[in-house]
PDB file of N, CA and C in Angstrom:
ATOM      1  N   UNK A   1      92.905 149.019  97.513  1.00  0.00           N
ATOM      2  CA  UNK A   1      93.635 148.076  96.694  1.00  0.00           C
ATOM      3  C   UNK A   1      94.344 148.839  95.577  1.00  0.00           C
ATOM      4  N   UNK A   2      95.767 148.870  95.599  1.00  0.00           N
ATOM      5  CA  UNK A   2      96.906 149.006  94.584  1.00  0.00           C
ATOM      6  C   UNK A   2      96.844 148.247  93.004  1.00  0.00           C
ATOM      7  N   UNK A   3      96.928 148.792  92.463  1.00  0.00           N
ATOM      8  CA  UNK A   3      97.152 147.651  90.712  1.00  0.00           C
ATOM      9  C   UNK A   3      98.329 147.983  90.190  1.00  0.00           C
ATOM     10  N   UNK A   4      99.023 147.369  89.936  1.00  0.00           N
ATOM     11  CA  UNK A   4     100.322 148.109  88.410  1.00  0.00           C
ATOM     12  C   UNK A   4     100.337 146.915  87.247  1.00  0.00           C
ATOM     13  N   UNK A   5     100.634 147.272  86.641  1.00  0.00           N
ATOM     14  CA  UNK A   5     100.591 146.377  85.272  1.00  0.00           C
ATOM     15  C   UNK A   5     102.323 146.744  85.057  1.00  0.00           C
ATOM     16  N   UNK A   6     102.804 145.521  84.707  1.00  0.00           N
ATOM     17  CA  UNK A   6     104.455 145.137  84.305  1.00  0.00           C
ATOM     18  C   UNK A   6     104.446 143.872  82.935  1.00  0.00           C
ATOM     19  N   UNK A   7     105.541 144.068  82.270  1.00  0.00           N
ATOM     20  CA  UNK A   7     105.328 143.097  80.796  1.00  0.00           C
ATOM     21  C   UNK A   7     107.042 142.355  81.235  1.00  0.00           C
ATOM     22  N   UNK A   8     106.390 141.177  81.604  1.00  0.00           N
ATOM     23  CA  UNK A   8     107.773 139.818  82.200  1.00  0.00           C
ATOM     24  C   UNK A   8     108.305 139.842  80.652  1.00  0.00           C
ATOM     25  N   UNK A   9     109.942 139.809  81.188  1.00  0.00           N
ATOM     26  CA  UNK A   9     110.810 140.130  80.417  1.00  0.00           C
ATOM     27  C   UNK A   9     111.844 138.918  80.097  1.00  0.00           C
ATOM     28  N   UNK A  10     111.329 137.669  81.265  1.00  0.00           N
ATOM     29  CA  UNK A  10     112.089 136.213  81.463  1.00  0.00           C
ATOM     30  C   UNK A  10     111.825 135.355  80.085  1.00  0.00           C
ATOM     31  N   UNK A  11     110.778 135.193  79.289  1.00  0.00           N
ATOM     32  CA  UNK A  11     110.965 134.681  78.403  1.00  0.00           C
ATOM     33  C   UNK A  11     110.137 135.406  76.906  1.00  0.00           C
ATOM     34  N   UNK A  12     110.607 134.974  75.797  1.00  0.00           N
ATOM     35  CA  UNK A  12     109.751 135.592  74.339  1.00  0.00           C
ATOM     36  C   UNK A  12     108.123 136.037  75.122  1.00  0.00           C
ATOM     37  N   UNK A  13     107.365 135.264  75.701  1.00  0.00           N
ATOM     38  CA  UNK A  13     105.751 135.278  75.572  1.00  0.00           C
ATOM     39  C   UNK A  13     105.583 136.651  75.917  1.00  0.00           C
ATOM     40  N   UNK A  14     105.826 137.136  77.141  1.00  0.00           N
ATOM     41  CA  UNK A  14     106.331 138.974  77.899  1.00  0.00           C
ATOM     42  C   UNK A  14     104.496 138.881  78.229  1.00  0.00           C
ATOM     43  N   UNK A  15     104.422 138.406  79.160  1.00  0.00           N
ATOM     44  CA  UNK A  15     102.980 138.135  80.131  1.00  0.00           C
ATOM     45  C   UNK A  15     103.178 139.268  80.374  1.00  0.00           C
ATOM     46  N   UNK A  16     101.569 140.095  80.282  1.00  0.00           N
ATOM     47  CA  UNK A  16     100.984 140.967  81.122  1.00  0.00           C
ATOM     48  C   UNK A  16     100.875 140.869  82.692  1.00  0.00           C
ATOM     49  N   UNK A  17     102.007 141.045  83.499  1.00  0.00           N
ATOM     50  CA  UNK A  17     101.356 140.645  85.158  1.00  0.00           C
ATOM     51  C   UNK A  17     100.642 141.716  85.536  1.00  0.00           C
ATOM     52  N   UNK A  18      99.735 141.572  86.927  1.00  0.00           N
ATOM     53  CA  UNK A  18      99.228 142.614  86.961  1.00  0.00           C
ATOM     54  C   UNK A  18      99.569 142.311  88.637  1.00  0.00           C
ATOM     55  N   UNK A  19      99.840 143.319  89.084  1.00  0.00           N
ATOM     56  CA  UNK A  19     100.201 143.213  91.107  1.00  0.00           C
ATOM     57  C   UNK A  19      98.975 143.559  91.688  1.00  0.00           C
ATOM     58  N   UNK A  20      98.406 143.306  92.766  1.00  0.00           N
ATOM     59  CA  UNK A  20      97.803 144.087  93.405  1.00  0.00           C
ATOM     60  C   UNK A  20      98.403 143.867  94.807  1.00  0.00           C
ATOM     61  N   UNK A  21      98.406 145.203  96.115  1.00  0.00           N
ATOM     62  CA  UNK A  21      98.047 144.844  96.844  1.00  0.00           C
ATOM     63  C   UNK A  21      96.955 144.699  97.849  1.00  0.00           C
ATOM     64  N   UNK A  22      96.968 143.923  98.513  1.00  0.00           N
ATOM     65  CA  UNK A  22      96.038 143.853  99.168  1.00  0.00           C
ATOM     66  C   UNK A  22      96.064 143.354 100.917  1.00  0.00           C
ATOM     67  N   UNK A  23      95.849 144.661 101.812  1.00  0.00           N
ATOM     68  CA  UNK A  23      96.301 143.866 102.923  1.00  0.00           C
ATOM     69  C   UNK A  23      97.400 143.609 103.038  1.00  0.00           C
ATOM     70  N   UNK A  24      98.476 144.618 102.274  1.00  0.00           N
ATOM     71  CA  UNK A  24      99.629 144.380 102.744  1.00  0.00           C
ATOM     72  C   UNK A  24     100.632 143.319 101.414  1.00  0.00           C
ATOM     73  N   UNK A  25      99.795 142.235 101.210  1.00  0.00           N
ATOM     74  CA  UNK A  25      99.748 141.144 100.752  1.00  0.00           C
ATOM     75  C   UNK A  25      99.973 141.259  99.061  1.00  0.00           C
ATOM     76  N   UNK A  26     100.792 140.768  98.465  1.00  0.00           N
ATOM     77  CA  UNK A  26     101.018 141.305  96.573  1.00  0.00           C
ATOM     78  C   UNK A  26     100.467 139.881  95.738  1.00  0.00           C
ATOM     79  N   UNK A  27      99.634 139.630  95.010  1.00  0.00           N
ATOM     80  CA  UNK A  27      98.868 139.564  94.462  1.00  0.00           C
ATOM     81  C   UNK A  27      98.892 139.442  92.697  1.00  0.00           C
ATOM     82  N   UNK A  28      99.483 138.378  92.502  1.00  0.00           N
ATOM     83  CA  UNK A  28      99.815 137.920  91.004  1.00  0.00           C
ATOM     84  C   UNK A  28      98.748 137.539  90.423  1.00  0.00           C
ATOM     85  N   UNK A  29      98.631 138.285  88.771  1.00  0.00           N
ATOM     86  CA  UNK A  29      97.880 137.606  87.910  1.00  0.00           C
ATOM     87  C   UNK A  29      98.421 137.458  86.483  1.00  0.00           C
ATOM     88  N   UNK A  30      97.988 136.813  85.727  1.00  0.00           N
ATOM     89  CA  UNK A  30      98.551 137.470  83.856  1.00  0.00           C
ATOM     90  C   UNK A  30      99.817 136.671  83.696  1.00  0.00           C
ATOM     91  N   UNK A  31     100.176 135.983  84.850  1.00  0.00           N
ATOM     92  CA  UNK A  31     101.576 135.453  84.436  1.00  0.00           C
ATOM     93  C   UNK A  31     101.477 133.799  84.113  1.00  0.00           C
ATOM     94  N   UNK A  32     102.031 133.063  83.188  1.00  0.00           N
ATOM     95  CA  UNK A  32     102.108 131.925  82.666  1.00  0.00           C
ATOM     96  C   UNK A  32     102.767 130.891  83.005  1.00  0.00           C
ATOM     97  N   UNK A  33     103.514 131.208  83.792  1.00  0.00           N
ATOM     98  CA  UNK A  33     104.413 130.662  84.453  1.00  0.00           C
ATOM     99  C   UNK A  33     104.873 131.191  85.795  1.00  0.00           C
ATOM    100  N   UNK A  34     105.824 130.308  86.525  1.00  0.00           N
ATOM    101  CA  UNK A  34     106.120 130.656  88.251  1.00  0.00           C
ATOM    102  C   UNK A  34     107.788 131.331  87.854  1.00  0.00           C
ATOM    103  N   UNK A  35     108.075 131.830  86.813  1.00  0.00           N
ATOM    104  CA  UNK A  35     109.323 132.628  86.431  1.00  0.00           C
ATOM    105  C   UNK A  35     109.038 134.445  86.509  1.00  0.00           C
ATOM    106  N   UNK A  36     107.402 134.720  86.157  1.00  0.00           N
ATOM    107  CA  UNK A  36     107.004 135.680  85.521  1.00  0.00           C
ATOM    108  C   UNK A  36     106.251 135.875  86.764  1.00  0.00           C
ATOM    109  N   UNK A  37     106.138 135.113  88.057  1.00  0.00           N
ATOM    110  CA  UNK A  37     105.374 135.570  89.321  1.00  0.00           C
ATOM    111  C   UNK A  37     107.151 135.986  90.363  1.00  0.00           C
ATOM    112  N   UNK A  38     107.695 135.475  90.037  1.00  0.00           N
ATOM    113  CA  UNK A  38     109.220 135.908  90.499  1.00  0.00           C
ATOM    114  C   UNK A  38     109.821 136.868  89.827  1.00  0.00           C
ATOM    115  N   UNK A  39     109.814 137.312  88.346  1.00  0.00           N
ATOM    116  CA  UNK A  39     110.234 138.657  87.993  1.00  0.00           C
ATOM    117  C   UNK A  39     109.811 139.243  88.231  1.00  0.00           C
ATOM    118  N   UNK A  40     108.012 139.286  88.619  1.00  0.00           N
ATOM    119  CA  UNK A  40     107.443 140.519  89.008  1.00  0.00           C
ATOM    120  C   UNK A  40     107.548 140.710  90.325  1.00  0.00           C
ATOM    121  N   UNK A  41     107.457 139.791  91.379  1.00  0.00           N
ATOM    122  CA  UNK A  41     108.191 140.301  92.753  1.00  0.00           C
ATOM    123  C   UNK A  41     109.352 141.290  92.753  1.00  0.00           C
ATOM    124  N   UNK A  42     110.323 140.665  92.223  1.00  0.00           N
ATOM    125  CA  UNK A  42     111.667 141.147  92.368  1.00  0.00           C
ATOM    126  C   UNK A  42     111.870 142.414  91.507  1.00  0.00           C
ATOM    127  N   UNK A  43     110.818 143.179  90.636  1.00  0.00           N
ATOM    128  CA  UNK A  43     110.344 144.043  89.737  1.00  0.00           C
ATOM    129  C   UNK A  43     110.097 144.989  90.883  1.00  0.00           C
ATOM    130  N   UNK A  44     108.442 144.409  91.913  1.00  0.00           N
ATOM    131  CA  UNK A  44     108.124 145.374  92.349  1.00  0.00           C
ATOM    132  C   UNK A  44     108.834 146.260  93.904  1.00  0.00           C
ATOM    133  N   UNK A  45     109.872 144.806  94.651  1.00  0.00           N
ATOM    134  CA  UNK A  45     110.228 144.763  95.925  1.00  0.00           C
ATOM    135  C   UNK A  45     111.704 145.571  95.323  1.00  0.00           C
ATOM    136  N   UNK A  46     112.597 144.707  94.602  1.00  0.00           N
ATOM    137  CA  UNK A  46     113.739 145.631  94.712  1.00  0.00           C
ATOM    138  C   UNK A  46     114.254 145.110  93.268  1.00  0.00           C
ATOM    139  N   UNK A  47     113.618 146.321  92.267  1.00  0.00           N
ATOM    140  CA  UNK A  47     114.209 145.987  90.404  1.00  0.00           C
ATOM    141  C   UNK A  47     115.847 146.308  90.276  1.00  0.00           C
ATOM    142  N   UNK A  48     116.549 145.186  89.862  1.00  0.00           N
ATOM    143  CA  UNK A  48     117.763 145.322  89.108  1.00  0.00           C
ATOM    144  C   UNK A  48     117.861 144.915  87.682  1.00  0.00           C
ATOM    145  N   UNK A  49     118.863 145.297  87.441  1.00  0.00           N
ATOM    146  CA  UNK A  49     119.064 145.748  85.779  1.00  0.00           C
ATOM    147  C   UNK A  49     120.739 145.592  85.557  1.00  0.00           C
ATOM    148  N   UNK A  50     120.703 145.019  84.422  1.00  0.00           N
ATOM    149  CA  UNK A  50     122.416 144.715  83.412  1.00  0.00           C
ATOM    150  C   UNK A  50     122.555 146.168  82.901  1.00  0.00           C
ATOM    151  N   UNK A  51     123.667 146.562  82.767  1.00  0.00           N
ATOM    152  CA  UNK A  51     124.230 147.988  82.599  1.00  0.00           C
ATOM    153  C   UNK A  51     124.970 147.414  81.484  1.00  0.00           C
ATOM    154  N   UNK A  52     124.981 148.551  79.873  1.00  0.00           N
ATOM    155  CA  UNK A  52     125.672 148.501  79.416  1.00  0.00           C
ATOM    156  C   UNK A  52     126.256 149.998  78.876  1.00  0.00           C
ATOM    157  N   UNK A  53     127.559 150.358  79.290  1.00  0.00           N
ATOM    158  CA  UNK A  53     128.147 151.605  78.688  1.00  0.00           C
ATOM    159  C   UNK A  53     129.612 151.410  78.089  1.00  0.00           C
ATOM    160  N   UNK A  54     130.186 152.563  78.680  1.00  0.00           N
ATOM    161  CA  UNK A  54     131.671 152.895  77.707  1.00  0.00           C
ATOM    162  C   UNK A  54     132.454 153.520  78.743  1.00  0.00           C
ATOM    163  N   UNK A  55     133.507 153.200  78.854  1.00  0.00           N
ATOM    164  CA  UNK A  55     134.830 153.916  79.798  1.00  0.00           C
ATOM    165  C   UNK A  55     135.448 154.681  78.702  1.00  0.00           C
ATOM    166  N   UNK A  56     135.961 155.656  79.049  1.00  0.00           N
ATOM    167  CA  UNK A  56     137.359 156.831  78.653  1.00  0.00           C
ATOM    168  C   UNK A  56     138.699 155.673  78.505  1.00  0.00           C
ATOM    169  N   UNK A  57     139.598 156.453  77.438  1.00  0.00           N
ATOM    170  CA  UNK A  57     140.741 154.668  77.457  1.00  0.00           C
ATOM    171  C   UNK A  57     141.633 156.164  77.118  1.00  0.00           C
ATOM    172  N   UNK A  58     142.608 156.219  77.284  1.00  0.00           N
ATOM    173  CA  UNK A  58     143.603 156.667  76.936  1.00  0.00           C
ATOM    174  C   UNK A  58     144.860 156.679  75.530  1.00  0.00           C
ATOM    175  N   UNK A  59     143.926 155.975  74.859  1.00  0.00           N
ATOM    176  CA  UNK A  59     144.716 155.579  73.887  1.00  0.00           C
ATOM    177  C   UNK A  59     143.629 156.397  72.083  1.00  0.00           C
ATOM    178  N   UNK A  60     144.711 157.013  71.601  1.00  0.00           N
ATOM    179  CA  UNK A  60     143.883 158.260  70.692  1.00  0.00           C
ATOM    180  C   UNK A  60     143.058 156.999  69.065  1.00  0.00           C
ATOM    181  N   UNK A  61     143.615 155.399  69.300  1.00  0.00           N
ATOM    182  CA  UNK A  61     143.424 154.876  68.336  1.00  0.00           C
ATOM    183  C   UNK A  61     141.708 154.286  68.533  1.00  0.00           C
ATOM    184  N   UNK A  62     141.006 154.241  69.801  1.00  0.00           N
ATOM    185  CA  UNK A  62     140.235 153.567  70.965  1.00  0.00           C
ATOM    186  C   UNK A  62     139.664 154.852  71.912  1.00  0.00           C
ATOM    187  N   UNK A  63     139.024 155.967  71.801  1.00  0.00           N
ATOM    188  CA  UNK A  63     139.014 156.643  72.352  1.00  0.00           C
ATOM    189  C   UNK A  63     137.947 156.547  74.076  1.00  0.00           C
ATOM    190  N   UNK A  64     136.932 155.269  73.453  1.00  0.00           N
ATOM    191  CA  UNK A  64     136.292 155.230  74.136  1.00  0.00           C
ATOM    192  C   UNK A  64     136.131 153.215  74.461  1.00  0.00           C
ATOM    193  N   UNK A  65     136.077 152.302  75.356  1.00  0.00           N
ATOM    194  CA  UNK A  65     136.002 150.854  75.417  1.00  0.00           C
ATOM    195  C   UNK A  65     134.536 150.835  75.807  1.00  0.00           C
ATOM    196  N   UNK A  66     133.603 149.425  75.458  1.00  0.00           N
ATOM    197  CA  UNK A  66     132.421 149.298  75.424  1.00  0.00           C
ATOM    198  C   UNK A  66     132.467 148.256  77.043  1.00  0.00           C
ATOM    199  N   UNK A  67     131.985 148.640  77.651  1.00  0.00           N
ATOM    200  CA  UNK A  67     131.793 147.722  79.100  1.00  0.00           C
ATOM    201  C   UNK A  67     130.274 147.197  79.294  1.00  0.00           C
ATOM    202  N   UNK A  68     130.173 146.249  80.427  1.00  0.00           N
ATOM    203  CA  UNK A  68     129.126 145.915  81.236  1.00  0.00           C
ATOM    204  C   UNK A  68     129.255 145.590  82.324  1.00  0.00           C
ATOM    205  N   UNK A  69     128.188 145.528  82.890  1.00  0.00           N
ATOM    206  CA  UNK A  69     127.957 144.542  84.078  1.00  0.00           C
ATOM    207  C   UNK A  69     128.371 143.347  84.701  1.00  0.00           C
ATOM    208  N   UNK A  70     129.192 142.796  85.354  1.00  0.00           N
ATOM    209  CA  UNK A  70     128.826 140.624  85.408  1.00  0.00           C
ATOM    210  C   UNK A  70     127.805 140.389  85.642  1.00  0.00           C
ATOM    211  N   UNK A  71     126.810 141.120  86.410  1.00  0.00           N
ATOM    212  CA  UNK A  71     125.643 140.817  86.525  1.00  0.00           C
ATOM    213  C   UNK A  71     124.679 141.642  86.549  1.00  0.00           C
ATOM    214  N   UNK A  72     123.505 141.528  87.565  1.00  0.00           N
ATOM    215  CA  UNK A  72     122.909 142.818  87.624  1.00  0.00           C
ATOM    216  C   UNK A  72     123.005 143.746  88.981  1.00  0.00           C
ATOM    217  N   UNK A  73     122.668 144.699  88.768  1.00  0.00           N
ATOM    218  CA  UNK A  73     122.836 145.872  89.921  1.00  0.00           C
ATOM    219  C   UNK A  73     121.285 146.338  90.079  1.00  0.00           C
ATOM    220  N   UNK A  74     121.249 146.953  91.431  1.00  0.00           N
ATOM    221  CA  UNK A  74     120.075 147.564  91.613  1.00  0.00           C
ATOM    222  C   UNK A  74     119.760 148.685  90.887  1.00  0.00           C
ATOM    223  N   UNK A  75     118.411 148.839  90.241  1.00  0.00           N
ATOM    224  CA  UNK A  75     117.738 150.154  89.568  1.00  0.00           C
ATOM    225  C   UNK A  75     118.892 151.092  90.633  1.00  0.00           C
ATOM    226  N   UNK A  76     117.865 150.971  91.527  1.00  0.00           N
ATOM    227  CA  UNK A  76     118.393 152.731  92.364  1.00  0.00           C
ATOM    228  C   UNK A  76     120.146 153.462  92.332  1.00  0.00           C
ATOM    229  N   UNK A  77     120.764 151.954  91.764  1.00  0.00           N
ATOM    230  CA  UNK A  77     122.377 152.426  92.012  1.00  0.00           C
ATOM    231  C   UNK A  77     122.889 153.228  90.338  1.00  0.00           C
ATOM    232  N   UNK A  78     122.176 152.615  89.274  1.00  0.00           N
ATOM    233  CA  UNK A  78     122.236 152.904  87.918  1.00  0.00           C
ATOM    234  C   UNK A  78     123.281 154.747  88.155  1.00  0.00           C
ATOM    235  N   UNK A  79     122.662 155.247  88.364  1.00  0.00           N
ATOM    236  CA  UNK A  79     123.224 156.714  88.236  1.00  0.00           C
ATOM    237  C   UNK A  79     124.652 157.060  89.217  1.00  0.00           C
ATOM    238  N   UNK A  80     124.455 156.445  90.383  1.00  0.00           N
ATOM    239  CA  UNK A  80     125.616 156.278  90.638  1.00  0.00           C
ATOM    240  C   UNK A  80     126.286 155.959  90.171  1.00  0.00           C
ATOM    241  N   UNK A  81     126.529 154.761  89.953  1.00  0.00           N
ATOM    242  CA  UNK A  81     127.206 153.582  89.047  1.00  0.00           C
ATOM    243  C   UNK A  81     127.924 154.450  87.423  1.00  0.00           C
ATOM    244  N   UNK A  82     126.975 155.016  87.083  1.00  0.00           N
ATOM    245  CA  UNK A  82     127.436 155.808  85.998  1.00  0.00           C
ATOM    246  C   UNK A  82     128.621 157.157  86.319  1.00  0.00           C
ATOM    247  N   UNK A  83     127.891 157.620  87.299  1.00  0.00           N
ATOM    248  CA  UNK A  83     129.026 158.548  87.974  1.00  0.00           C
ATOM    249  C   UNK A  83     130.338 158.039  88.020  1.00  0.00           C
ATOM    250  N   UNK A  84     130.316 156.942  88.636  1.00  0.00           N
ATOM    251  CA  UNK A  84     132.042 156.532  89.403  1.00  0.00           C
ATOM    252  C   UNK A  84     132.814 155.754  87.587  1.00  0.00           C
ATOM    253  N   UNK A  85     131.843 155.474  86.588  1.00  0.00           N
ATOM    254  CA  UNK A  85     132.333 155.196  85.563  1.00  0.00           C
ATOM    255  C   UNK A  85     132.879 156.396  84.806  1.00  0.00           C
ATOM    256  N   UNK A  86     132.316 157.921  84.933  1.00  0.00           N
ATOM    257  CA  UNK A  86     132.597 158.683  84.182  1.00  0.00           C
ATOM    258  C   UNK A  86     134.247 159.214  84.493  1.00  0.00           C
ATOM    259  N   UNK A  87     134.493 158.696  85.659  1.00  0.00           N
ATOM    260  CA  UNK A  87     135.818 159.080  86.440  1.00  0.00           C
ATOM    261  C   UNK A  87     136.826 157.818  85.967  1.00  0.00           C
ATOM    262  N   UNK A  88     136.471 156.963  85.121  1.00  0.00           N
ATOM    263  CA  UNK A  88     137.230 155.854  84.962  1.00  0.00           C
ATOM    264  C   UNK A  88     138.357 156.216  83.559  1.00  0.00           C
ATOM    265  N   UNK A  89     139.738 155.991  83.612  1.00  0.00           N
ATOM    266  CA  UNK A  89     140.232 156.426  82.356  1.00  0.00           C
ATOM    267  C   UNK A  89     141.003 155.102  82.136  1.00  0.00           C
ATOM    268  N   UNK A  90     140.855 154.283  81.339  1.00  0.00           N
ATOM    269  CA  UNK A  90     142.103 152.750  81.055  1.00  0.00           C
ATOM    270  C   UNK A  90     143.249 153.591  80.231  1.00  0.00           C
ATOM    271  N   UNK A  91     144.199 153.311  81.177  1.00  0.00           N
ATOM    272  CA  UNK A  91     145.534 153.511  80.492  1.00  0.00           C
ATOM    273  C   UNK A  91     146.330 151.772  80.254  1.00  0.00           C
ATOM    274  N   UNK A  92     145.445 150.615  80.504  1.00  0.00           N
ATOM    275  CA  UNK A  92     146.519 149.808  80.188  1.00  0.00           C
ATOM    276  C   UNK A  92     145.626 148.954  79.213  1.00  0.00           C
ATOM    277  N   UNK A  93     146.604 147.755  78.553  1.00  0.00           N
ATOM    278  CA  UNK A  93     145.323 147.215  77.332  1.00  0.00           C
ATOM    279  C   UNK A  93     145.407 146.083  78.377  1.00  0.00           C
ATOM    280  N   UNK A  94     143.653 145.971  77.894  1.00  0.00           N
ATOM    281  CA  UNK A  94     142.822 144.862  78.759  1.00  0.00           C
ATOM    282  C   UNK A  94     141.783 144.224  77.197  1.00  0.00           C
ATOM    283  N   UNK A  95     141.788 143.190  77.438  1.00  0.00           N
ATOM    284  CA  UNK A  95     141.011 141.487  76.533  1.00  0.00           C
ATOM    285  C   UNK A  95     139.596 141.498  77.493  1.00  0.00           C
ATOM    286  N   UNK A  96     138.972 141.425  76.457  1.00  0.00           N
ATOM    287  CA  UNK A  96     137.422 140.984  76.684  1.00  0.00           C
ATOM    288  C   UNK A  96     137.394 140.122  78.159  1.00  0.00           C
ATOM    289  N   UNK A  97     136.175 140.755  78.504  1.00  0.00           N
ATOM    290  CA  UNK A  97     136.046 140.114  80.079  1.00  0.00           C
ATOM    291  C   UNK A  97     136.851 140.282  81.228  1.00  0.00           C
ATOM    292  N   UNK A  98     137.915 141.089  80.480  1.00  0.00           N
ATOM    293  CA  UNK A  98     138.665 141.517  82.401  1.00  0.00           C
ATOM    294  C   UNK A  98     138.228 142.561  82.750  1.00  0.00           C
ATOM    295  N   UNK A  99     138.203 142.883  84.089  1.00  0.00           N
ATOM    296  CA  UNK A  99     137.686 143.704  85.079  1.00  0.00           C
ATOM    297  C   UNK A  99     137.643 144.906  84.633  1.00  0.00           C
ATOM    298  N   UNK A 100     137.315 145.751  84.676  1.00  0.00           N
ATOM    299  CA  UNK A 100     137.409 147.484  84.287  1.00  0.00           C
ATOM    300  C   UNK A 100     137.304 147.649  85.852  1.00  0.00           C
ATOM    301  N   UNK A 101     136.714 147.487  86.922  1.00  0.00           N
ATOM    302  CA  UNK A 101     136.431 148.489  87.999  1.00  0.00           C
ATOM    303  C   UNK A 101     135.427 147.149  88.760  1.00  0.00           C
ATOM    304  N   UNK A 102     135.970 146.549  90.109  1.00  0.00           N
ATOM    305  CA  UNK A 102     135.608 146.004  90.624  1.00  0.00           C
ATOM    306  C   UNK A 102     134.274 146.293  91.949  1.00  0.00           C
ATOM    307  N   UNK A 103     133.654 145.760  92.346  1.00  0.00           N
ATOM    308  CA  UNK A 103     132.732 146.068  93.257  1.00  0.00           C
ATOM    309  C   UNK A 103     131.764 147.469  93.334  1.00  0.00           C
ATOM    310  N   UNK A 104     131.538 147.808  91.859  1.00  0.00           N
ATOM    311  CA  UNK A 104     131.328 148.980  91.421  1.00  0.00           C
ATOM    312  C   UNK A 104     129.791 149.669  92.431  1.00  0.00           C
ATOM    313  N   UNK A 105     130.185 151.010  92.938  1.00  0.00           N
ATOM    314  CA  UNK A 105     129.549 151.665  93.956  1.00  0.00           C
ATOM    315  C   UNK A 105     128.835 150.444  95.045  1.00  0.00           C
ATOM    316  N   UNK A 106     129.649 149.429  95.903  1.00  0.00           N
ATOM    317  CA  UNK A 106     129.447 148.409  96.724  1.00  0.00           C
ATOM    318  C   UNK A 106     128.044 147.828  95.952  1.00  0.00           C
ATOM    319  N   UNK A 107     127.671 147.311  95.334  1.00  0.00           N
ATOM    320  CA  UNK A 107     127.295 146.516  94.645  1.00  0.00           C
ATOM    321  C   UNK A 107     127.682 144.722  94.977  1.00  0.00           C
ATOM    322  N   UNK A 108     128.543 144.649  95.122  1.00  0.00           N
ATOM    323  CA  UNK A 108     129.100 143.230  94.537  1.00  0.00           C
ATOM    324  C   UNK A 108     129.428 143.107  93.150  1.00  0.00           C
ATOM    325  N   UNK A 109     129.124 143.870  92.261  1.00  0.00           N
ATOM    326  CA  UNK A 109     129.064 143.526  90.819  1.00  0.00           C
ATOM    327  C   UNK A 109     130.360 144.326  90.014  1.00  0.00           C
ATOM    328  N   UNK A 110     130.988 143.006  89.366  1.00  0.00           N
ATOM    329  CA  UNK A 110     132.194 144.216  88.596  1.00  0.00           C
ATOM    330  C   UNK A 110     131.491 144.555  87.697  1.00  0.00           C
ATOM    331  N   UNK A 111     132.142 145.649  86.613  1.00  0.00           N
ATOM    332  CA  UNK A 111     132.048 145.816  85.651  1.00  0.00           C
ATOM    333  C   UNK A 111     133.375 145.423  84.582  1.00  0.00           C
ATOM    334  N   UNK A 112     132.678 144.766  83.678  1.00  0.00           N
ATOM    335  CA  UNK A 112     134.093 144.220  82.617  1.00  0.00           C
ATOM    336  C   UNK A 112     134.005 144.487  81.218  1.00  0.00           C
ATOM    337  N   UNK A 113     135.048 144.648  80.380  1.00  0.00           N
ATOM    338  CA  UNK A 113     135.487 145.187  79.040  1.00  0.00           C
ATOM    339  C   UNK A 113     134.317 144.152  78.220  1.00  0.00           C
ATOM    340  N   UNK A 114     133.947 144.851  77.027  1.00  0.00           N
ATOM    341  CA  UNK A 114     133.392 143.710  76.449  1.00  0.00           C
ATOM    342  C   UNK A 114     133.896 143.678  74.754  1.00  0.00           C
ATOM    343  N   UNK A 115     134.892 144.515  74.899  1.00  0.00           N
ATOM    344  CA  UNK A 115     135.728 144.469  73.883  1.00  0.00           C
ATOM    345  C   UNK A 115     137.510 144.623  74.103  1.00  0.00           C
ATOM    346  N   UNK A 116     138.345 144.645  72.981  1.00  0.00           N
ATOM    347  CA  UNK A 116     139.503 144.813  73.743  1.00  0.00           C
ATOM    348  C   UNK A 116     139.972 145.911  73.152  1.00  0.00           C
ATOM    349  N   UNK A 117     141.712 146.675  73.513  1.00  0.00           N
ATOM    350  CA  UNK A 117     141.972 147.118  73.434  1.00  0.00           C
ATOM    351  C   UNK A 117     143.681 146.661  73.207  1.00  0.00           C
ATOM    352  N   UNK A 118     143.864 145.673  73.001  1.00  0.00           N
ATOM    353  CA  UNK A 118     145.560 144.648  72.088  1.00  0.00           C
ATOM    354  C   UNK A 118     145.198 145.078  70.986  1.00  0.00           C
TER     355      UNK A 118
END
């Protein structure tokens, strides 16, 4: 029998879950709710995460634009994901919430400005 201990991140309380498996079989405890037995699944089977960084902009007044995620992306893609951003340069002005770089490393997930550059 497997144990890990994880602190649910879905609401203020941040329940201690604890996994086990067993038989294959995963094994919830510590959680307060049926939100905090679903973050920790999706924690232990396949964790994604909101990205927040900065693109290169071309413009010497703005040297650098603050981006994110629309949603979340898988842990495992994070470094990729950062890669294909470091290659990103905005040469045109873009308003909060438009696209920087669509379907970022096949994801499904854009990434968009979260500031502007008008």
């Amino acid at each position: 029998m497997e144990t890990k201990q994880i602190t649910c991140i879905t609401c203020p309380i941040g329940c201690r879950i604890s996994i086990e498996t067993l038989d294959g079989q995963l094994i919830f405890s510590g959680n307060n709710c049926q939100r905090g037995e679903e973050f920790a699944r999706t924690e232990i089977i396949s964790p994604v995460r909101s990205l927040t960084t900065t693109v290169k902009t071309a413009f010497p007044h703005k040297p650098v634009l603050p981006v994110r995620t629309k949603g979340e992306v898988p842990k495992v893609k994070i470094k990729e994901i950062m890669r294909e951003l470091s290659c990103i340069i905005i040469t045109n002005k873009i308003g909060i919430g438009e696209t920087v770089a669509k379907n970022i490393s096949g994801t499904g997930c854009d990434i968009i400005a979260t500031s502007d550059l008008n």
